[in-house]
C-alpha atoms as a PDB file:
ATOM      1  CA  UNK A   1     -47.751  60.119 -14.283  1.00  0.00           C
ATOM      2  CA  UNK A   2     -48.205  58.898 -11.039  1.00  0.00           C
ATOM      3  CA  UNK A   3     -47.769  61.463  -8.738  1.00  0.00           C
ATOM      4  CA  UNK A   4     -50.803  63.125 -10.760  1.00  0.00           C
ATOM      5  CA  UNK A   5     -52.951  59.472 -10.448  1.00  0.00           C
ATOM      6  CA  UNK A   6     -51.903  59.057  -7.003  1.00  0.00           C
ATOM      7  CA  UNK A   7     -52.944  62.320  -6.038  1.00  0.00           C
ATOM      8  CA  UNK A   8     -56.361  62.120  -8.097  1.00  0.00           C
ATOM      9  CA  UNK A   9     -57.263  58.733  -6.692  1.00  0.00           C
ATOM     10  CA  UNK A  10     -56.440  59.523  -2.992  1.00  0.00           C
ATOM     11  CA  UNK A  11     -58.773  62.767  -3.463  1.00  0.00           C
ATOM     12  CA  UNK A  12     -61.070  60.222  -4.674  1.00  0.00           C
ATOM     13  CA  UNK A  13     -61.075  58.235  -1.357  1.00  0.00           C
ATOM     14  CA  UNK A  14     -61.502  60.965   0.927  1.00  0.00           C
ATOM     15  CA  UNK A  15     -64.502  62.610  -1.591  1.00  0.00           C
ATOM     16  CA  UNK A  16     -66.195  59.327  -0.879  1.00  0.00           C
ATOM     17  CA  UNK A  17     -65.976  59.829   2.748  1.00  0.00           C
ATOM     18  CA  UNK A  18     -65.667  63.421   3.931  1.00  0.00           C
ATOM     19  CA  UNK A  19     -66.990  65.494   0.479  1.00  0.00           C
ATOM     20  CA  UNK A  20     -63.812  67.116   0.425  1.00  0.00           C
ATOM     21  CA  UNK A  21     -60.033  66.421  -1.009  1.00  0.00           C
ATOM     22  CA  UNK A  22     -57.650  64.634   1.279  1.00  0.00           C
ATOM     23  CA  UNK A  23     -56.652  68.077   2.766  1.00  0.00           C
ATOM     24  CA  UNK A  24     -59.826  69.627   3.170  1.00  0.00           C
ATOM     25  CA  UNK A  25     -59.989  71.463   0.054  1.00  0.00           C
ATOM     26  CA  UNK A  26     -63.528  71.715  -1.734  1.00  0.00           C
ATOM     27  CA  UNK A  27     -63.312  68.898  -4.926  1.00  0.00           C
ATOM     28  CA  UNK A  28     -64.850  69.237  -8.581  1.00  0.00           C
ATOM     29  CA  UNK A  29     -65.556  65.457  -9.069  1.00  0.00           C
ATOM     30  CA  UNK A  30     -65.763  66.433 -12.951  1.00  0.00           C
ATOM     31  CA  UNK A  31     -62.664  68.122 -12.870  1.00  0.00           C
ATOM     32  CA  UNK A  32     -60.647  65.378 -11.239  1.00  0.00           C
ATOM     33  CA  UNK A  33     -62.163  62.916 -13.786  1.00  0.00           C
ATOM     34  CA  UNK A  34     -61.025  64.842 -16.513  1.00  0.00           C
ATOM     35  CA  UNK A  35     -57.303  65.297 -15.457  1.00  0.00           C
ATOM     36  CA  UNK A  36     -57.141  61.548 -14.628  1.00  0.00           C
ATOM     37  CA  UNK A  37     -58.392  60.976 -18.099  1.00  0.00           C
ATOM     38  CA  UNK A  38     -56.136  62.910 -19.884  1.00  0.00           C
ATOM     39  CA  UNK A  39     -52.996  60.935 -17.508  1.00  0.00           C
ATOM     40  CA  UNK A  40     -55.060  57.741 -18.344  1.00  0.00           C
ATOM     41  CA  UNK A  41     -53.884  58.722 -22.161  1.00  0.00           C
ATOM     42  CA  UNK A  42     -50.797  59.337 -21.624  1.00  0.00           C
ATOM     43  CA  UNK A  43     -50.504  56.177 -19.617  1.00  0.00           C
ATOM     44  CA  UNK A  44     -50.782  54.098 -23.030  1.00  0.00           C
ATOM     45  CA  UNK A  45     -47.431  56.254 -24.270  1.00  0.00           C
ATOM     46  CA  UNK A  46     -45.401  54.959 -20.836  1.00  0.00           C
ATOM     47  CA  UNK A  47     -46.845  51.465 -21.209  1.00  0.00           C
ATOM     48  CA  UNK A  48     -45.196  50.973 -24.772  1.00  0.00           C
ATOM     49  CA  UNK A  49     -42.255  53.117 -23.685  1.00  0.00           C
ATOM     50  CA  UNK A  50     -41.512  50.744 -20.260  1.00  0.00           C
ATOM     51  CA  UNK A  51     -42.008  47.483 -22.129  1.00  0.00           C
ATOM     52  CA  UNK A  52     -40.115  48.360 -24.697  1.00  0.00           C
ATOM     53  CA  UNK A  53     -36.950  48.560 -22.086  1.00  0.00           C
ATOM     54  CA  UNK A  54     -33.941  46.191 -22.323  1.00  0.00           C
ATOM     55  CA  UNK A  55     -33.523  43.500 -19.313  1.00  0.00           C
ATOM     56  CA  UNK A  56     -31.268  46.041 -17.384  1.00  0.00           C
ATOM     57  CA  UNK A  57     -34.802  47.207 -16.692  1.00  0.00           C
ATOM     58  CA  UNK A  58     -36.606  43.902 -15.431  1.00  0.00           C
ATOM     59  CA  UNK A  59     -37.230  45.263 -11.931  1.00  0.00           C
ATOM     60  CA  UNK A  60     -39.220  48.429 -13.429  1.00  0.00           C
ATOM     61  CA  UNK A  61     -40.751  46.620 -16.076  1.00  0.00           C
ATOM     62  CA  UNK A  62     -42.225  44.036 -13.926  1.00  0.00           C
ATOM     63  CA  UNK A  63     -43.092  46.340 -11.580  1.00  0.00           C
ATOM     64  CA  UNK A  64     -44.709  48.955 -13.503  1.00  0.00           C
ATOM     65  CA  UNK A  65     -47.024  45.841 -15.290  1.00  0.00           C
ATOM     66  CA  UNK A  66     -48.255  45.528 -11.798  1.00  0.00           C
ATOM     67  CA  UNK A  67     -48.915  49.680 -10.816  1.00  0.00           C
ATOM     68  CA  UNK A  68     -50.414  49.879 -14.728  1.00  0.00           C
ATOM     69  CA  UNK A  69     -53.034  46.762 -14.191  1.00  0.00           C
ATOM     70  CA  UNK A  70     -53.878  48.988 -11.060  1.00  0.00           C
ATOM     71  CA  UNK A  71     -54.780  52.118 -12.206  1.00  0.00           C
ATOM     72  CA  UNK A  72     -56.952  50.773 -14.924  1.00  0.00           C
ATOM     73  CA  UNK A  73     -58.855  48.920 -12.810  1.00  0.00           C
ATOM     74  CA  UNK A  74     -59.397  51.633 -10.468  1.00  0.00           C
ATOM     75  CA  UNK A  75     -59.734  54.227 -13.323  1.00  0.00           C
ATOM     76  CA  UNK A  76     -62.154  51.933 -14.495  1.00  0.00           C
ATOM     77  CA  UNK A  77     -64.311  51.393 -11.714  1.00  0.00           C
ATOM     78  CA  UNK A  78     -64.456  55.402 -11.576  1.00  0.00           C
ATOM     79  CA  UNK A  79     -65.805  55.563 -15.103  1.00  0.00           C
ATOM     80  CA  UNK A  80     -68.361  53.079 -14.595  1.00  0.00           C
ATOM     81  CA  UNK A  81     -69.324  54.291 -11.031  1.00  0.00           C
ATOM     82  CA  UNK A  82     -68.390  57.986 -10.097  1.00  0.00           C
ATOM     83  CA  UNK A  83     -68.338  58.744  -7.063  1.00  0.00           C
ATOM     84  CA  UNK A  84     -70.523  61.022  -4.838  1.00  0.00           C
ATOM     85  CA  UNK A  85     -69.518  62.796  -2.326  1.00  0.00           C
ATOM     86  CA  UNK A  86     -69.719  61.565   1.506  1.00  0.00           C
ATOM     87  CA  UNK A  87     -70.887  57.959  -0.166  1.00  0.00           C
ATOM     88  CA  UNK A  88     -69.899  55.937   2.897  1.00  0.00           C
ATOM     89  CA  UNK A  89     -70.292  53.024   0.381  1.00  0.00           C
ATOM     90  CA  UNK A  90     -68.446  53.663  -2.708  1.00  0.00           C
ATOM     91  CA  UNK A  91     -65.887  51.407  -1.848  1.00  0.00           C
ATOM     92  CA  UNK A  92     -62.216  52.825  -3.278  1.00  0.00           C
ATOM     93  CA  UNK A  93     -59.243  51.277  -2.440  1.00  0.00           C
ATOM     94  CA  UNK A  94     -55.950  52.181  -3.168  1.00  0.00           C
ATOM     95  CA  UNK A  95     -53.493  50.576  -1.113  1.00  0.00           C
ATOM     96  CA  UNK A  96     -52.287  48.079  -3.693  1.00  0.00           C
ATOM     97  CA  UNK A  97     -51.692  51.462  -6.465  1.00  0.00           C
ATOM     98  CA  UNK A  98     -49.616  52.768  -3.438  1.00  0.00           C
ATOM     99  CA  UNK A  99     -47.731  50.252  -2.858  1.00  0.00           C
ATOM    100  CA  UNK A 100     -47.039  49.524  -6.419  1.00  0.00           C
ATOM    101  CA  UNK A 101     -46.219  53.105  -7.486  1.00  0.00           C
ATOM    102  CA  UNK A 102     -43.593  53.507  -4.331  1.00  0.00           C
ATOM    103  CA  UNK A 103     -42.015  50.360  -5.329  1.00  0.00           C
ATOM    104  CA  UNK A 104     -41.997  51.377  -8.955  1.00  0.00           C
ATOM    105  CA  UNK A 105     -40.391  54.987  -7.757  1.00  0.00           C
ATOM    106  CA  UNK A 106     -37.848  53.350  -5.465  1.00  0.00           C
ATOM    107  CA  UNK A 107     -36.723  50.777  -8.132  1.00  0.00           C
ATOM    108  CA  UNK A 108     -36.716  53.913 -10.482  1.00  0.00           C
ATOM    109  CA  UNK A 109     -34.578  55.905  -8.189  1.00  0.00           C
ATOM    110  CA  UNK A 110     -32.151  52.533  -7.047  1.00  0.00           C
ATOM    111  CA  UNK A 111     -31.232  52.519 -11.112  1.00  0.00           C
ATOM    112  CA  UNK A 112     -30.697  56.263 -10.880  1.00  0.00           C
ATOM    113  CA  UNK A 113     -27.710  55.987  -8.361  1.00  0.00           C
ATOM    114  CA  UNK A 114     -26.307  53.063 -10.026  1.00  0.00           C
ATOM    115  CA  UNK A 115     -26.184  55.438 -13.135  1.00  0.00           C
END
Protein backbone atom coordinates (compact mmCIF):
# COMPACT_ATOMS: atom_id res chain seq x y z
CA UNK A 1 0.00 0.00 0.00
CA UNK A 2 2.51 2.42 0.28
CA UNK A 3 4.82 2.02 -2.28
CA UNK A 4 1.62 2.63 -4.61
CA UNK A 5 0.63 6.05 -2.28
CA UNK A 6 4.11 7.06 -2.15
CA UNK A 7 4.56 6.84 -5.68
CA UNK A 8 1.05 8.55 -6.49
CA UNK A 9 1.65 11.42 -4.11
CA UNK A 10 5.28 12.18 -5.19
CA UNK A 11 3.84 12.28 -8.95
CA UNK A 12 1.52 14.59 -7.38
CA UNK A 13 4.28 17.05 -6.25
CA UNK A 14 6.16 17.23 -9.30
CA UNK A 15 2.54 17.58 -11.51
CA UNK A 16 2.15 20.67 -9.40
CA UNK A 17 5.40 21.99 -10.46
CA UNK A 18 6.74 20.70 -13.77
CA UNK A 19 3.19 19.15 -15.49
CA UNK A 20 4.83 15.98 -15.64
CA UNK A 21 5.48 12.75 -13.20
CA UNK A 22 8.58 12.82 -11.07
CA UNK A 23 10.52 11.22 -14.03
CA UNK A 24 9.33 13.12 -16.78
CA UNK A 25 6.65 10.95 -17.88
CA UNK A 26 3.32 12.69 -19.21
CA UNK A 27 0.56 12.28 -15.99
CA UNK A 28 -3.35 11.58 -16.21
CA UNK A 29 -4.30 13.58 -13.03
CA UNK A 30 -7.70 11.47 -13.24
CA UNK A 31 -5.98 8.40 -13.50
CA UNK A 32 -3.68 8.87 -10.54
CA UNK A 33 -6.75 9.92 -8.47
CA UNK A 34 -8.44 6.91 -9.20
CA UNK A 35 -5.62 4.38 -8.29
CA UNK A 36 -4.99 6.33 -5.04
CA UNK A 37 -8.64 5.90 -4.37
CA UNK A 38 -8.95 2.48 -4.83
CA UNK A 39 -5.40 2.10 -2.24
CA UNK A 40 -7.31 4.70 -0.07
CA UNK A 41 -9.95 1.57 0.27
CA UNK A 42 -7.90 -0.79 0.87
CA UNK A 43 -6.17 1.35 3.43
CA UNK A 44 -9.34 0.88 5.83
CA UNK A 45 -8.61 -3.21 5.51
CA UNK A 46 -4.68 -2.56 6.83
CA UNK A 47 -5.89 -0.07 9.43
CA UNK A 48 -8.15 -2.78 11.23
CA UNK A 49 -5.62 -5.46 10.31
CA UNK A 50 -2.40 -3.34 12.06
CA UNK A 51 -4.41 -2.38 15.13
CA UNK A 52 -5.62 -5.43 15.62
CA UNK A 53 -1.76 -6.69 16.23
CA UNK A 54 -0.55 -8.02 19.61
CA UNK A 55 2.13 -5.71 21.60
CA UNK A 56 5.05 -7.66 19.88
CA UNK A 57 3.91 -5.17 17.27
CA UNK A 58 3.93 -1.72 19.24
CA UNK A 59 6.69 -0.21 17.09
CA UNK A 60 4.53 -0.83 13.75
CA UNK A 61 1.39 -0.10 15.25
CA UNK A 62 2.38 3.19 16.54
CA UNK A 63 4.07 3.92 13.67
CA UNK A 64 1.71 3.07 11.05
CA UNK A 65 -1.14 5.38 13.23
CA UNK A 66 1.22 8.10 12.34
CA UNK A 67 1.92 7.20 8.17
CA UNK A 68 -2.20 6.41 8.14
CA UNK A 69 -3.21 10.05 9.75
CA UNK A 70 -0.84 11.17 6.81
CA UNK A 71 -2.14 9.91 3.87
CA UNK A 72 -5.64 10.88 4.71
CA UNK A 73 -4.87 14.15 5.18
CA UNK A 74 -3.01 14.45 2.09
CA UNK A 75 -5.52 12.20 0.19
CA UNK A 76 -7.86 14.51 1.47
CA UNK A 77 -6.58 17.70 0.54
CA UNK A 78 -6.36 16.08 -3.12
CA UNK A 79 -10.07 15.37 -3.14
CA UNK A 80 -11.04 18.66 -2.06
CA UNK A 81 -8.40 20.53 -4.22
CA UNK A 82 -6.96 18.60 -7.32
CA UNK A 83 -4.29 19.65 -8.56
CA UNK A 84 -3.38 21.34 -11.92
CA UNK A 85 -0.63 20.96 -13.57
CA UNK A 86 2.51 23.47 -13.30
CA UNK A 87 0.32 25.19 -10.23
CA UNK A 88 3.37 26.79 -8.62
CA UNK A 89 0.87 27.21 -5.69
CA UNK A 90 -0.82 24.07 -4.91
CA UNK A 91 1.11 23.54 -2.02
CA UNK A 92 1.81 19.44 -1.52
CA UNK A 93 3.96 18.27 0.92
CA UNK A 94 5.05 15.02 1.59
CA UNK A 95 7.99 14.85 3.63
CA UNK A 96 6.27 13.84 6.85
CA UNK A 97 4.34 10.56 4.61
CA UNK A 98 8.06 9.82 3.70
CA UNK A 99 9.40 9.80 6.61
CA UNK A 100 6.65 7.92 8.22
CA UNK A 101 6.31 5.19 5.57
CA UNK A 102 10.37 4.50 5.67
CA UNK A 103 10.17 4.24 9.32
CA UNK A 104 7.11 2.07 9.12
CA UNK A 105 9.12 -0.21 6.32
CA UNK A 106 12.31 -0.33 8.37
CA UNK A 107 10.46 -1.28 11.64
CA UNK A 108 8.59 -3.80 9.30
CA UNK A 109 11.73 -5.24 7.95
CA UNK A 110 13.80 -5.03 11.73
CA UNK A 111 10.76 -7.64 12.90
CA UNK A 112 11.40 -9.62 9.74
CA UNK A 113 15.07 -10.57 10.71
CA UNK A 114 14.22 -11.11 14.22
CA UNK A 115 11.71 -13.73 12.75
Amino acid sequence: MTNKMLNGFVNVGFYTSRGTGSTGQTLDMDFTMERLGKAMEKKAEYDTYIQGLDAKYDNVKQVWAKLSKETDSLYKQLKENTPKANDENYKFDTGLFEQYSDAFRDDVRALNKKQ
